[in-house]
Each structure stands twice: as structure tokens, then as C-alpha cells.
PDB file of N, CA and C in Angstrom:
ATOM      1  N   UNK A   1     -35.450  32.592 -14.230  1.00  0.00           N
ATOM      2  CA  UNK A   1     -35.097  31.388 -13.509  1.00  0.00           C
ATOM      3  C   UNK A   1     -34.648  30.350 -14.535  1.00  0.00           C
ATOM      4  N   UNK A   2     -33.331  29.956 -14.452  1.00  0.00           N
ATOM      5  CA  UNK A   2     -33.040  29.024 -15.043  1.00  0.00           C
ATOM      6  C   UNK A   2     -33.676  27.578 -14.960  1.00  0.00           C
ATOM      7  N   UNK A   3     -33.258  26.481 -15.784  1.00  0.00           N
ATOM      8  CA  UNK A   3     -34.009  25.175 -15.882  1.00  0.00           C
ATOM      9  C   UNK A   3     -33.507  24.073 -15.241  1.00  0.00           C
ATOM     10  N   UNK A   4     -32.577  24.578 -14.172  1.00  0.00           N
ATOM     11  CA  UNK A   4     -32.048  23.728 -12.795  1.00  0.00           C
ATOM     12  C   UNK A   4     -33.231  24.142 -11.832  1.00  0.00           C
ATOM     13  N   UNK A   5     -32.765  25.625 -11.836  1.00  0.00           N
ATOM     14  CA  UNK A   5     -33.342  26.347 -10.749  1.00  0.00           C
ATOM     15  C   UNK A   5     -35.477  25.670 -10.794  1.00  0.00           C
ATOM     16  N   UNK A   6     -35.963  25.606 -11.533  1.00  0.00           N
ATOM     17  CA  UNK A   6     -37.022  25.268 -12.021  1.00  0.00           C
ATOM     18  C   UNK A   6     -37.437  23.667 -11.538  1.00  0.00           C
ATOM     19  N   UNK A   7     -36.605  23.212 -11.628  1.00  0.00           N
ATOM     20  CA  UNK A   7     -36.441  21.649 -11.635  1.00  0.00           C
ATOM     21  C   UNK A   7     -36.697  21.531  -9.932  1.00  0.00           C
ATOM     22  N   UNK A   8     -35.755  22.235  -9.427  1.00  0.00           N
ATOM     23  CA  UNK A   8     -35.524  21.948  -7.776  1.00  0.00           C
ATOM     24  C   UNK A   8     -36.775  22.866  -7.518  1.00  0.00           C
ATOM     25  N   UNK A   9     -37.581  23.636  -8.076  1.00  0.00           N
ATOM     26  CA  UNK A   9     -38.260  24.255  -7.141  1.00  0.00           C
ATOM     27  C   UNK A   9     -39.427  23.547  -7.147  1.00  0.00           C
ATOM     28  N   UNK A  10     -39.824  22.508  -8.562  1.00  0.00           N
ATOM     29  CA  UNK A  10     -40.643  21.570  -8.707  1.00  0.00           C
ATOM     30  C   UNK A  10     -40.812  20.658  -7.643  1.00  0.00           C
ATOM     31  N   UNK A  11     -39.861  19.972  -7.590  1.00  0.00           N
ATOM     32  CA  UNK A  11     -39.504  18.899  -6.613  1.00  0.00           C
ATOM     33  C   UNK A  11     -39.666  19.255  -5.403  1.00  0.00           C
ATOM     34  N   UNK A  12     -39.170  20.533  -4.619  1.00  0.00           N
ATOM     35  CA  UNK A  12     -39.237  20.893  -3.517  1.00  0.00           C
ATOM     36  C   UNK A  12     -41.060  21.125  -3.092  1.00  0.00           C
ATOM     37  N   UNK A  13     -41.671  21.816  -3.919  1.00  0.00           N
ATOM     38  CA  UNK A  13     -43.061  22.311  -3.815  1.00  0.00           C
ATOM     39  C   UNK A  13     -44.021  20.372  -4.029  1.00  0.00           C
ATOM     40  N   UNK A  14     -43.257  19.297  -4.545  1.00  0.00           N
ATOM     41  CA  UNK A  14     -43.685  18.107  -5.027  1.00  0.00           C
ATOM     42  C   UNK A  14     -43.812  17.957  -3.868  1.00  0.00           C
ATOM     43  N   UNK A  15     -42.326  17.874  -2.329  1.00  0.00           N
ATOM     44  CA  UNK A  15     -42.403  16.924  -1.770  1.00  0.00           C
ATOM     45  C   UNK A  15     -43.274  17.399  -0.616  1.00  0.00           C
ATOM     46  N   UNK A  16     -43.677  18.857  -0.469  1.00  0.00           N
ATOM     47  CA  UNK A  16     -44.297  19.925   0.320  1.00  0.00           C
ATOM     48  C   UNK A  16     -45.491  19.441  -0.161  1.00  0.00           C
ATOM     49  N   UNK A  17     -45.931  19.332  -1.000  1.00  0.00           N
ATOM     50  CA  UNK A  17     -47.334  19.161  -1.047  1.00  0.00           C
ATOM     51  C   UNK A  17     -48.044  17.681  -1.138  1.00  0.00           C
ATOM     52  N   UNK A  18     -47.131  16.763  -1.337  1.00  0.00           N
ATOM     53  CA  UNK A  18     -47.407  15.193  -0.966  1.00  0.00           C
ATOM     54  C   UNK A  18     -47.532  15.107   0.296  1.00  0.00           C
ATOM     55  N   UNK A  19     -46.723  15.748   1.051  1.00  0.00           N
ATOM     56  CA  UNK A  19     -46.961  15.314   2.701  1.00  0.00           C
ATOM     57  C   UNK A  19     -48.306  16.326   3.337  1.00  0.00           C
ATOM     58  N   UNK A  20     -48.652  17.399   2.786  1.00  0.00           N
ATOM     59  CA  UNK A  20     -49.446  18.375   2.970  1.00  0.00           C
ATOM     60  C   UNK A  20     -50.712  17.601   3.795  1.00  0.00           C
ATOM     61  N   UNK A  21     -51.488  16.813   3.000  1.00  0.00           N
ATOM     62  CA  UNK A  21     -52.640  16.265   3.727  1.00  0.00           C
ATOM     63  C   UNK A  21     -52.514  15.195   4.859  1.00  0.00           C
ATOM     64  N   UNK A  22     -51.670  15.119   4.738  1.00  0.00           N
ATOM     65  CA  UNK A  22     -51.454  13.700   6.082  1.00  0.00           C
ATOM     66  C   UNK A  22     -50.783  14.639   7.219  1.00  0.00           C
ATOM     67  N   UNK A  23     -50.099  15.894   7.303  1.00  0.00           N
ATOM     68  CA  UNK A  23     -49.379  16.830   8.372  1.00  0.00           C
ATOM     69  C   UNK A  23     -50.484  17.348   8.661  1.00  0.00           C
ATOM     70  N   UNK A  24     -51.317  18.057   7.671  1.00  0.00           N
ATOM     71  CA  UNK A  24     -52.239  19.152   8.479  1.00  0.00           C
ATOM     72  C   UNK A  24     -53.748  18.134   8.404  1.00  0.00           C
ATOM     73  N   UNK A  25     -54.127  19.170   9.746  1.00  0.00           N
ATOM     74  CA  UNK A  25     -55.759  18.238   9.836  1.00  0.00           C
ATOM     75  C   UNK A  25     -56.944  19.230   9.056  1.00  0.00           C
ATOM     76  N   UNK A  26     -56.202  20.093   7.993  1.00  0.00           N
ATOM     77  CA  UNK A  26     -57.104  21.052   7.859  1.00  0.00           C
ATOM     78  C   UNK A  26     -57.206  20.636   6.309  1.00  0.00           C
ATOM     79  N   UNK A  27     -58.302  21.158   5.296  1.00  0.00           N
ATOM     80  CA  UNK A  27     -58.727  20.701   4.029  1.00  0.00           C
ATOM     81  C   UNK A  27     -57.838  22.117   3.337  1.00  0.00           C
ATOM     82  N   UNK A  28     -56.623  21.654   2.702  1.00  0.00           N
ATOM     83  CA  UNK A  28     -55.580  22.186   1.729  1.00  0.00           C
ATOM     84  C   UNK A  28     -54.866  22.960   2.132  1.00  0.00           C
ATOM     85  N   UNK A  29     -54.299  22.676   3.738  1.00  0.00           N
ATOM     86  CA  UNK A  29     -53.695  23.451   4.857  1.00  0.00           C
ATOM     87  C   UNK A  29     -54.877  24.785   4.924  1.00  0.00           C
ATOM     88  N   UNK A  30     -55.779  24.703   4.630  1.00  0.00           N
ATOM     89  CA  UNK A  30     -56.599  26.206   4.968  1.00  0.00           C
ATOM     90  C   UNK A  30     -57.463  25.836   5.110  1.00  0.00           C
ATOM     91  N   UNK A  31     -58.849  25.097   4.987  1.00  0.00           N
ATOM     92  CA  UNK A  31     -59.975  25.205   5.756  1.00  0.00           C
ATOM     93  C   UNK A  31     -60.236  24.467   6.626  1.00  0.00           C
ATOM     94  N   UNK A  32     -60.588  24.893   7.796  1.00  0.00           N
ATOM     95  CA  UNK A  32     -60.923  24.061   9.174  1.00  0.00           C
ATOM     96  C   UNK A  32     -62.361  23.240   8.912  1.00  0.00           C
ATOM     97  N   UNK A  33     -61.866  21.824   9.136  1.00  0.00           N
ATOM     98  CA  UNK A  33     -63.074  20.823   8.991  1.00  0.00           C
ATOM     99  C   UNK A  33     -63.843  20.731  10.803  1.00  0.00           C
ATOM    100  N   UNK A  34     -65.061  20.158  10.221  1.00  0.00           N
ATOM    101  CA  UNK A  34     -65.594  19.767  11.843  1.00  0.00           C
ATOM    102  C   UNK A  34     -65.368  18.453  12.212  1.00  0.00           C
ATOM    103  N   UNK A  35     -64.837  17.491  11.298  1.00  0.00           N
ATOM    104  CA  UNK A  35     -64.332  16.277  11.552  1.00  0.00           C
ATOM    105  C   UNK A  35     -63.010  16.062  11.359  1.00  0.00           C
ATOM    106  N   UNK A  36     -62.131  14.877  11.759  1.00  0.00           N
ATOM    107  CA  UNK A  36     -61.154  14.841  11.541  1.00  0.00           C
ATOM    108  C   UNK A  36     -61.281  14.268  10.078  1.00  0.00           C
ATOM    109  N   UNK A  37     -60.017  14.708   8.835  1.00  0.00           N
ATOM    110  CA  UNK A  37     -60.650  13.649   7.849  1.00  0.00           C
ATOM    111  C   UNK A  37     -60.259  12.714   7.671  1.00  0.00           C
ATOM    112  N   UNK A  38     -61.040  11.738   6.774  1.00  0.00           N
ATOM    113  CA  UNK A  38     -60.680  10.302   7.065  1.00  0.00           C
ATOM    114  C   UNK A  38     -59.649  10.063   5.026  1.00  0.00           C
ATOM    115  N   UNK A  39     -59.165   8.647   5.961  1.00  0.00           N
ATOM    116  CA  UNK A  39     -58.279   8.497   4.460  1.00  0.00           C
ATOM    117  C   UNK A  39     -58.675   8.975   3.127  1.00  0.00           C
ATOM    118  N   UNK A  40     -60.029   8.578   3.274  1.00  0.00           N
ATOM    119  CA  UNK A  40     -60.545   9.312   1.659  1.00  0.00           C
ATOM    120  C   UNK A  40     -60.591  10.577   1.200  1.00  0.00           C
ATOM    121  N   UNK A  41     -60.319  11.694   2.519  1.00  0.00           N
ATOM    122  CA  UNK A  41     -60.346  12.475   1.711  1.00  0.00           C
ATOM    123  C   UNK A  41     -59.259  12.779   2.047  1.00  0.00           C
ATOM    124  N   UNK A  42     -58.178  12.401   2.219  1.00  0.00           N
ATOM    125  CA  UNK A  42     -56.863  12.734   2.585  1.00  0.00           C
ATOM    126  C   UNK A  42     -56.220  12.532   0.915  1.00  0.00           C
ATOM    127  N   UNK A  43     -56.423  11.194   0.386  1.00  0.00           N
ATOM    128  CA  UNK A  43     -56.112  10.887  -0.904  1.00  0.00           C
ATOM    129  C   UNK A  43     -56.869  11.588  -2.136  1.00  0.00           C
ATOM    130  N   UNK A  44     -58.110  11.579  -1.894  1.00  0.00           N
ATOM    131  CA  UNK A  44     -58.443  13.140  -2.896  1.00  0.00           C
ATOM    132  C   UNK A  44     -57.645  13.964  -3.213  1.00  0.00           C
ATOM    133  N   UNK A  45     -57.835  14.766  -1.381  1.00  0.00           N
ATOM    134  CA  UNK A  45     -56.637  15.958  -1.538  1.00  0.00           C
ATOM    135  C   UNK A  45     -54.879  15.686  -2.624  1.00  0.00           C
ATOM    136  N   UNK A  46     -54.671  14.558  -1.680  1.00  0.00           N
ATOM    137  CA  UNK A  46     -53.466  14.141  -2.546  1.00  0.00           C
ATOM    138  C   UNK A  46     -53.111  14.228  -3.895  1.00  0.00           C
ATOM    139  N   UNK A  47     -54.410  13.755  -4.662  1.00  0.00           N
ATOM    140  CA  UNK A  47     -54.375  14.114  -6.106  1.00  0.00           C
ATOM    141  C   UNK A  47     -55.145  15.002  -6.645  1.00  0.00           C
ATOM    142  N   UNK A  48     -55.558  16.288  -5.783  1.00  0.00           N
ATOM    143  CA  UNK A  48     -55.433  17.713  -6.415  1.00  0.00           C
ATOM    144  C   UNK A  48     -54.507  18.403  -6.134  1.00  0.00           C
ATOM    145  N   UNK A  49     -53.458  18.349  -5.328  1.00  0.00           N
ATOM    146  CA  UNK A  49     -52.182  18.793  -5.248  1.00  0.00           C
ATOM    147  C   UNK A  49     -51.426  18.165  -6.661  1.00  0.00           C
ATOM    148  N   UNK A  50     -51.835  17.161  -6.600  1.00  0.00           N
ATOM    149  CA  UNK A  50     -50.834  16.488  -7.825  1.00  0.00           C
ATOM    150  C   UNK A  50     -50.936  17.256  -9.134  1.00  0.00           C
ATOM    151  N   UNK A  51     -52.312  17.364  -9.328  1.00  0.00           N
ATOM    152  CA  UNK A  51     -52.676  18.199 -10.442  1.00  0.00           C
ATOM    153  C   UNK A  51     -51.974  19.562 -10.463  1.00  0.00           C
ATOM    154  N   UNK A  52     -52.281  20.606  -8.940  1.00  0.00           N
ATOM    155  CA  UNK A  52     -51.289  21.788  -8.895  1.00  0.00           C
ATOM    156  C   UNK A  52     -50.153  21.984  -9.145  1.00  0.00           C
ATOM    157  N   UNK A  53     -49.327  20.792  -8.544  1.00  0.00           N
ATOM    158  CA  UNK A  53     -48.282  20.495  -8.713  1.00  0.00           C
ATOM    159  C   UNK A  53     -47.686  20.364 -10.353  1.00  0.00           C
ATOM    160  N   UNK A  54     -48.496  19.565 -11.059  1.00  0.00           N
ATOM    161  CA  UNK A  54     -48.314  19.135 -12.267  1.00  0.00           C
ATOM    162  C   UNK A  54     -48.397  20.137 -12.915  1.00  0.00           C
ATOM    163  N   UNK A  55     -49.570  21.065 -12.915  1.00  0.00           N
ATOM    164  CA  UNK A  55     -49.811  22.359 -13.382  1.00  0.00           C
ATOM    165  C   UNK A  55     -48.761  23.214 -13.424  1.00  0.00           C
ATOM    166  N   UNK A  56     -48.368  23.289 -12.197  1.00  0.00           N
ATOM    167  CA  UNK A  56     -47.256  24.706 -12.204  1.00  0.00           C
ATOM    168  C   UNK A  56     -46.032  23.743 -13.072  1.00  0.00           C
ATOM    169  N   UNK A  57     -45.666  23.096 -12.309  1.00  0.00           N
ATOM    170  CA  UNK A  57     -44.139  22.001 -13.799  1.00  0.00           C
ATOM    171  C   UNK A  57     -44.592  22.440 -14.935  1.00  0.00           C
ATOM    172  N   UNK A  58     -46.057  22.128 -15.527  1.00  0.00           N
ATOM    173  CA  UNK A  58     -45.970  22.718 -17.128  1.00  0.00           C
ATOM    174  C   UNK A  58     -45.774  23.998 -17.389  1.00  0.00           C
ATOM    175  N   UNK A  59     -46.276  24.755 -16.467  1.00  0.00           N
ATOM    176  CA  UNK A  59     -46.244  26.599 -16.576  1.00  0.00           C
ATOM    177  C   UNK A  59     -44.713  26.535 -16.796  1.00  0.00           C
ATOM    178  N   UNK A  60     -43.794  26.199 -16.203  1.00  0.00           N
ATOM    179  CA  UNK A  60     -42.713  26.265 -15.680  1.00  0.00           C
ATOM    180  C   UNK A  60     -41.246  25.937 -17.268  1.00  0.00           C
ATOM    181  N   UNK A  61     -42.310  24.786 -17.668  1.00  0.00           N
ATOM    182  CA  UNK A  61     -41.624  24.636 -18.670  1.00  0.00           C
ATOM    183  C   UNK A  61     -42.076  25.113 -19.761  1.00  0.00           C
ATOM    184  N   UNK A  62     -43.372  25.571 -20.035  1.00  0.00           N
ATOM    185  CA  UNK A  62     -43.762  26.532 -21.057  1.00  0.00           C
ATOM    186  C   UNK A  62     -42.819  27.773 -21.449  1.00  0.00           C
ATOM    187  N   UNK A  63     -42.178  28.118 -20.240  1.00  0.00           N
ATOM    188  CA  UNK A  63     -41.685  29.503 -19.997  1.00  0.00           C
ATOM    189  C   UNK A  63     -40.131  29.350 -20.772  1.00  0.00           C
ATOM    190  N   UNK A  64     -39.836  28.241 -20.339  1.00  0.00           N
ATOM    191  CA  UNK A  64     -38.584  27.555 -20.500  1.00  0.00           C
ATOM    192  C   UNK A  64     -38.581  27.467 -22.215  1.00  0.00           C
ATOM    193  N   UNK A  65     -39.670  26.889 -23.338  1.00  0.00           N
ATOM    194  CA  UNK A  65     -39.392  26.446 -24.655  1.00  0.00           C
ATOM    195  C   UNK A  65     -40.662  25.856 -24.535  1.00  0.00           C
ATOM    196  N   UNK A  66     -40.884  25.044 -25.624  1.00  0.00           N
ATOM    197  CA  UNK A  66     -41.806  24.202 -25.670  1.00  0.00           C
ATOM    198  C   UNK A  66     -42.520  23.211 -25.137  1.00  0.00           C
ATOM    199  N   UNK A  67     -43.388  23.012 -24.364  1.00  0.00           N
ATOM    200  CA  UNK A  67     -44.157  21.746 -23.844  1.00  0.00           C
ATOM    201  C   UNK A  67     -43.622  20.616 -24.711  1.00  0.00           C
ATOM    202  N   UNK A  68     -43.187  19.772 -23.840  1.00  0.00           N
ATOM    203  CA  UNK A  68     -42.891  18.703 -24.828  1.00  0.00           C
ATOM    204  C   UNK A  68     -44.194  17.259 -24.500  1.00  0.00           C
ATOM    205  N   UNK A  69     -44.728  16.831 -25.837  1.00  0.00           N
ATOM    206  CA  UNK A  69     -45.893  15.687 -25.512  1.00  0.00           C
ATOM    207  C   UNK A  69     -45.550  15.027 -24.388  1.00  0.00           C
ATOM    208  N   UNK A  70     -46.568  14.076 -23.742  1.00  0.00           N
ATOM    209  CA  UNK A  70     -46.419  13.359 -22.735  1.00  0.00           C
ATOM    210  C   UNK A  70     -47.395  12.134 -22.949  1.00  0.00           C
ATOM    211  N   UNK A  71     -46.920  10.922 -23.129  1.00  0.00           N
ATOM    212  CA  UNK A  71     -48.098   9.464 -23.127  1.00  0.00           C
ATOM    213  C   UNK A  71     -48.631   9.693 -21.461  1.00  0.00           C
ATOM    214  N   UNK A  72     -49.304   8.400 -21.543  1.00  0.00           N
ATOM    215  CA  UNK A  72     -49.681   8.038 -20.491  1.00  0.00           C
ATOM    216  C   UNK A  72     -48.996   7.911 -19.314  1.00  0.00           C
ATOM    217  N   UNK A  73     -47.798   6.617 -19.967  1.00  0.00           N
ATOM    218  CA  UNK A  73     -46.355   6.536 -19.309  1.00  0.00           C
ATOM    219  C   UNK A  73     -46.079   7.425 -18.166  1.00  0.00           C
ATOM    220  N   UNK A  74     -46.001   8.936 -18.465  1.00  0.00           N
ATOM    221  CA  UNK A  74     -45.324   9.759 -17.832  1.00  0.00           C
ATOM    222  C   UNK A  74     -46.117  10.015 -16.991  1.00  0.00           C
ATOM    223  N   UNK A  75     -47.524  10.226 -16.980  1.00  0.00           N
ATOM    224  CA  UNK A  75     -48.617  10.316 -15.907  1.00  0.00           C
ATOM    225  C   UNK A  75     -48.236   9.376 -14.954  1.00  0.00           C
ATOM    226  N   UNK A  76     -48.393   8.012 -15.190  1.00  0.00           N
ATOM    227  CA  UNK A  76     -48.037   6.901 -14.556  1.00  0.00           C
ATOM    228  C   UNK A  76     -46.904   7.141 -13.662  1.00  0.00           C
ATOM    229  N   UNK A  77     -46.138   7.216 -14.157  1.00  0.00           N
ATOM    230  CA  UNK A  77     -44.860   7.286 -13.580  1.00  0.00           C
ATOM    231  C   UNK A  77     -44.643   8.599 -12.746  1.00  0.00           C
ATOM    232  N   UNK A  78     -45.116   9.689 -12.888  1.00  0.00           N
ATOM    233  CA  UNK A  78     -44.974  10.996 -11.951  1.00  0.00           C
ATOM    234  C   UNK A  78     -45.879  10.946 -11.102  1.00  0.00           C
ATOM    235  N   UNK A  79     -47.289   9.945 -11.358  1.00  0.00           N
ATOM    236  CA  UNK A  79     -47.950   9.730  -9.900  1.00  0.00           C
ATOM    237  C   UNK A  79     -47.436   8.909  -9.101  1.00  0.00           C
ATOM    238  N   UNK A  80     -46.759   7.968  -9.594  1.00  0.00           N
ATOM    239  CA  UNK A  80     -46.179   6.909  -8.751  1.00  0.00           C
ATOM    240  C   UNK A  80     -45.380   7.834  -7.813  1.00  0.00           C
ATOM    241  N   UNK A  81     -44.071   8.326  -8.433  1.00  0.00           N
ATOM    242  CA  UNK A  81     -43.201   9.432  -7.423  1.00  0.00           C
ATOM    243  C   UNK A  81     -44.381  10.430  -6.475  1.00  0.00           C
ATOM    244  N   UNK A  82     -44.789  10.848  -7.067  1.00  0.00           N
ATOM    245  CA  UNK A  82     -45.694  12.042  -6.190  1.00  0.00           C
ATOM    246  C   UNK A  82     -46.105  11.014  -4.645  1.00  0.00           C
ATOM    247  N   UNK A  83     -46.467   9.342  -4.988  1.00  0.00           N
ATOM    248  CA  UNK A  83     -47.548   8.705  -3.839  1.00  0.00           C
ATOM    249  C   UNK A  83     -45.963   8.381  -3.213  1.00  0.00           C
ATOM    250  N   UNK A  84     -45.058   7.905  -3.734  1.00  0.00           N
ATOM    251  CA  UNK A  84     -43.416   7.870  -3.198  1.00  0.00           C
ATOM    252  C   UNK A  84     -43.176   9.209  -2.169  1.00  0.00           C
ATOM    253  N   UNK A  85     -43.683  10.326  -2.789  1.00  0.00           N
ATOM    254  CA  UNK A  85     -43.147  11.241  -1.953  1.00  0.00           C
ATOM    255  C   UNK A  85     -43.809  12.094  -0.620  1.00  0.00           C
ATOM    256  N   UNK A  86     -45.303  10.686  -0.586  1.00  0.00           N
ATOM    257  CA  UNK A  86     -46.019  11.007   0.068  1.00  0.00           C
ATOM    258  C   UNK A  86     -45.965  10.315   1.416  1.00  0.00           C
ATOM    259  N   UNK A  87     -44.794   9.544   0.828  1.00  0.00           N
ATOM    260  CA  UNK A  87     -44.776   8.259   2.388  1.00  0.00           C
ATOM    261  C   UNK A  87     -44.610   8.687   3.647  1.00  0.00           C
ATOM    262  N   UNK A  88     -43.771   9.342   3.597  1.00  0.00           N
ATOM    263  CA  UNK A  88     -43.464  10.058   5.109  1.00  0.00           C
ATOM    264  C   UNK A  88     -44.454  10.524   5.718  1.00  0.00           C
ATOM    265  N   UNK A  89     -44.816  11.228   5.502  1.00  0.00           N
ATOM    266  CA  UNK A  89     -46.466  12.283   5.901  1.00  0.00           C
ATOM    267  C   UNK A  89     -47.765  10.841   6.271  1.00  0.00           C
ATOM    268  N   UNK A  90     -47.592   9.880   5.385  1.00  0.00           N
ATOM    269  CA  UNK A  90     -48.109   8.897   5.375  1.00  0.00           C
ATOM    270  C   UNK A  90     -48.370   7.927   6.808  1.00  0.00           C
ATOM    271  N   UNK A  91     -46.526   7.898   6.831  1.00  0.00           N
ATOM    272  CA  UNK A  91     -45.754   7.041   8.096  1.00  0.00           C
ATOM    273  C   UNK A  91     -46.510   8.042   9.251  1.00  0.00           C
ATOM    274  N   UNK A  92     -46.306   9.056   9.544  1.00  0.00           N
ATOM    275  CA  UNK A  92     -46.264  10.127  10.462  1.00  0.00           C
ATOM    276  C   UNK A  92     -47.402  10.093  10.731  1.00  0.00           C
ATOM    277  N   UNK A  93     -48.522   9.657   9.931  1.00  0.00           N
ATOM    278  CA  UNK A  93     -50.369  10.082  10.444  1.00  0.00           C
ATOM    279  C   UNK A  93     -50.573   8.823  11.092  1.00  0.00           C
ATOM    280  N   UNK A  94     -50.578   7.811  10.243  1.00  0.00           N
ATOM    281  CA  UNK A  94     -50.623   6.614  10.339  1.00  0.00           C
ATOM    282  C   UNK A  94     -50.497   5.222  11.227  1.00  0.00           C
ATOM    283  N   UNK A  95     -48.632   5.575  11.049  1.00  0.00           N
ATOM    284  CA  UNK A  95     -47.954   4.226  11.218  1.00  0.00           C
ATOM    285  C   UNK A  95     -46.889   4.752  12.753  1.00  0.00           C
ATOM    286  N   UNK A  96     -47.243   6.069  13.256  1.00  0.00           N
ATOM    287  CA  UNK A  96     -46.336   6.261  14.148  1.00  0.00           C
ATOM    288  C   UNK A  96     -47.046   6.223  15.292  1.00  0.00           C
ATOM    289  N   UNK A  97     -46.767   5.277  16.022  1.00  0.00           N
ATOM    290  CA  UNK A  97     -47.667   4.965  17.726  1.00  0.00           C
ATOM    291  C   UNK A  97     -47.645   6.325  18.382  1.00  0.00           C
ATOM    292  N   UNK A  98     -47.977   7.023  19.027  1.00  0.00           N
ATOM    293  CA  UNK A  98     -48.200   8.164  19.773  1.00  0.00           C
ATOM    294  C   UNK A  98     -48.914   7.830  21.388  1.00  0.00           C
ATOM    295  N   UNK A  99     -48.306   8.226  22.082  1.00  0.00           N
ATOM    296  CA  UNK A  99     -48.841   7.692  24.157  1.00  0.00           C
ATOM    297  C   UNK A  99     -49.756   8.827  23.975  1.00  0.00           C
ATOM    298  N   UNK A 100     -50.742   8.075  24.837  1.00  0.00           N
ATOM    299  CA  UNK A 100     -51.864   8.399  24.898  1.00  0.00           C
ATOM    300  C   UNK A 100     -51.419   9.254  25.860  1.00  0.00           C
TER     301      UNK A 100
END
């Protein structure tokens, strides 16, 4: 797999798994809770996907050449996108009125 091909599959699996906890009512699309869950653990979830997410990007580019260092900065900034790419899923639990 080339290092386009890599890039888009990042992003695609990024924006799949930001919306993941706010679409499904289940704990990491697979285990059935007895409650509905509440924001907190919706945002947990959120940032252990992030980590998966983050995880596989490094596998990804390991494969590719060298890991290249990363400050803080880049943490910062790829969680920011990740909670960016979480809005929708966000809007959809949330912020969208539904008739009773």
C-alpha cells in the first residue's frame, strides 16, 4: 500500500471512528450496555478510539520508513481534528430534535 493510499485509509477509519460512540448505543460498537450511556462515557470511548486510531497511523507509517518524532504540538493538534471529526455524530445524538 502506497503512502496516499495509507493516508486516506487513516482518515477514512479517523472519521468512522469519531462518530462511532455518539451513532451506536453500544460500548465500542460491540458490547450491549444496560443503560443508555451518558456523555462521559461516550467521550472516554472517544479517546480510546483516538489512541487506535493513532496507533494504527504509526503502524502504518512504520511500514512506510521511519517514525518521524512528534512534540506535543502534534498530539494537540490531531486531537483537536479527531473532536472536529466527531461533530456530526455529536450533532446527530445530541442537537437533532426527534418527535416523540
Amino acid at each position: 500500500m502506497g503512502q496516499t493510499a495509507s493516508i486516506g485509509w487513516v482518515i477514512a477509519l479517523a472519521v468512522l471512528a469519531a462518530n462511532l460512540p455518539f451513532v451506536s448505543q453500544r460500548l465500542f460498537g460491540v458490547l450491549a450496555l444496560r443503560q443508555p450511556k451518558s456523555l462521559a462515557v461516550r467521550l472516554a470511548e472517544l479517546l480510546v478510539w483516538y489512541f487506535v486510531v493513532g496507533g494504527l497511523g504509526m503502524l502504518l507509517e512504520q511500514r512506510l520508513g521511519q517514525i518521524a518524532p512528534q512534540g506535543w504540538e502534534f498530539y494537540v493538534v490531531t486531537g483537536s481534528l479527531f473532536a472536529t471529526l466527531a461533530f456530526p455524530g455529536f450533532v446527530w445524538r445530541y442537537l437533532v430534535r426527534r418527535s416523540s
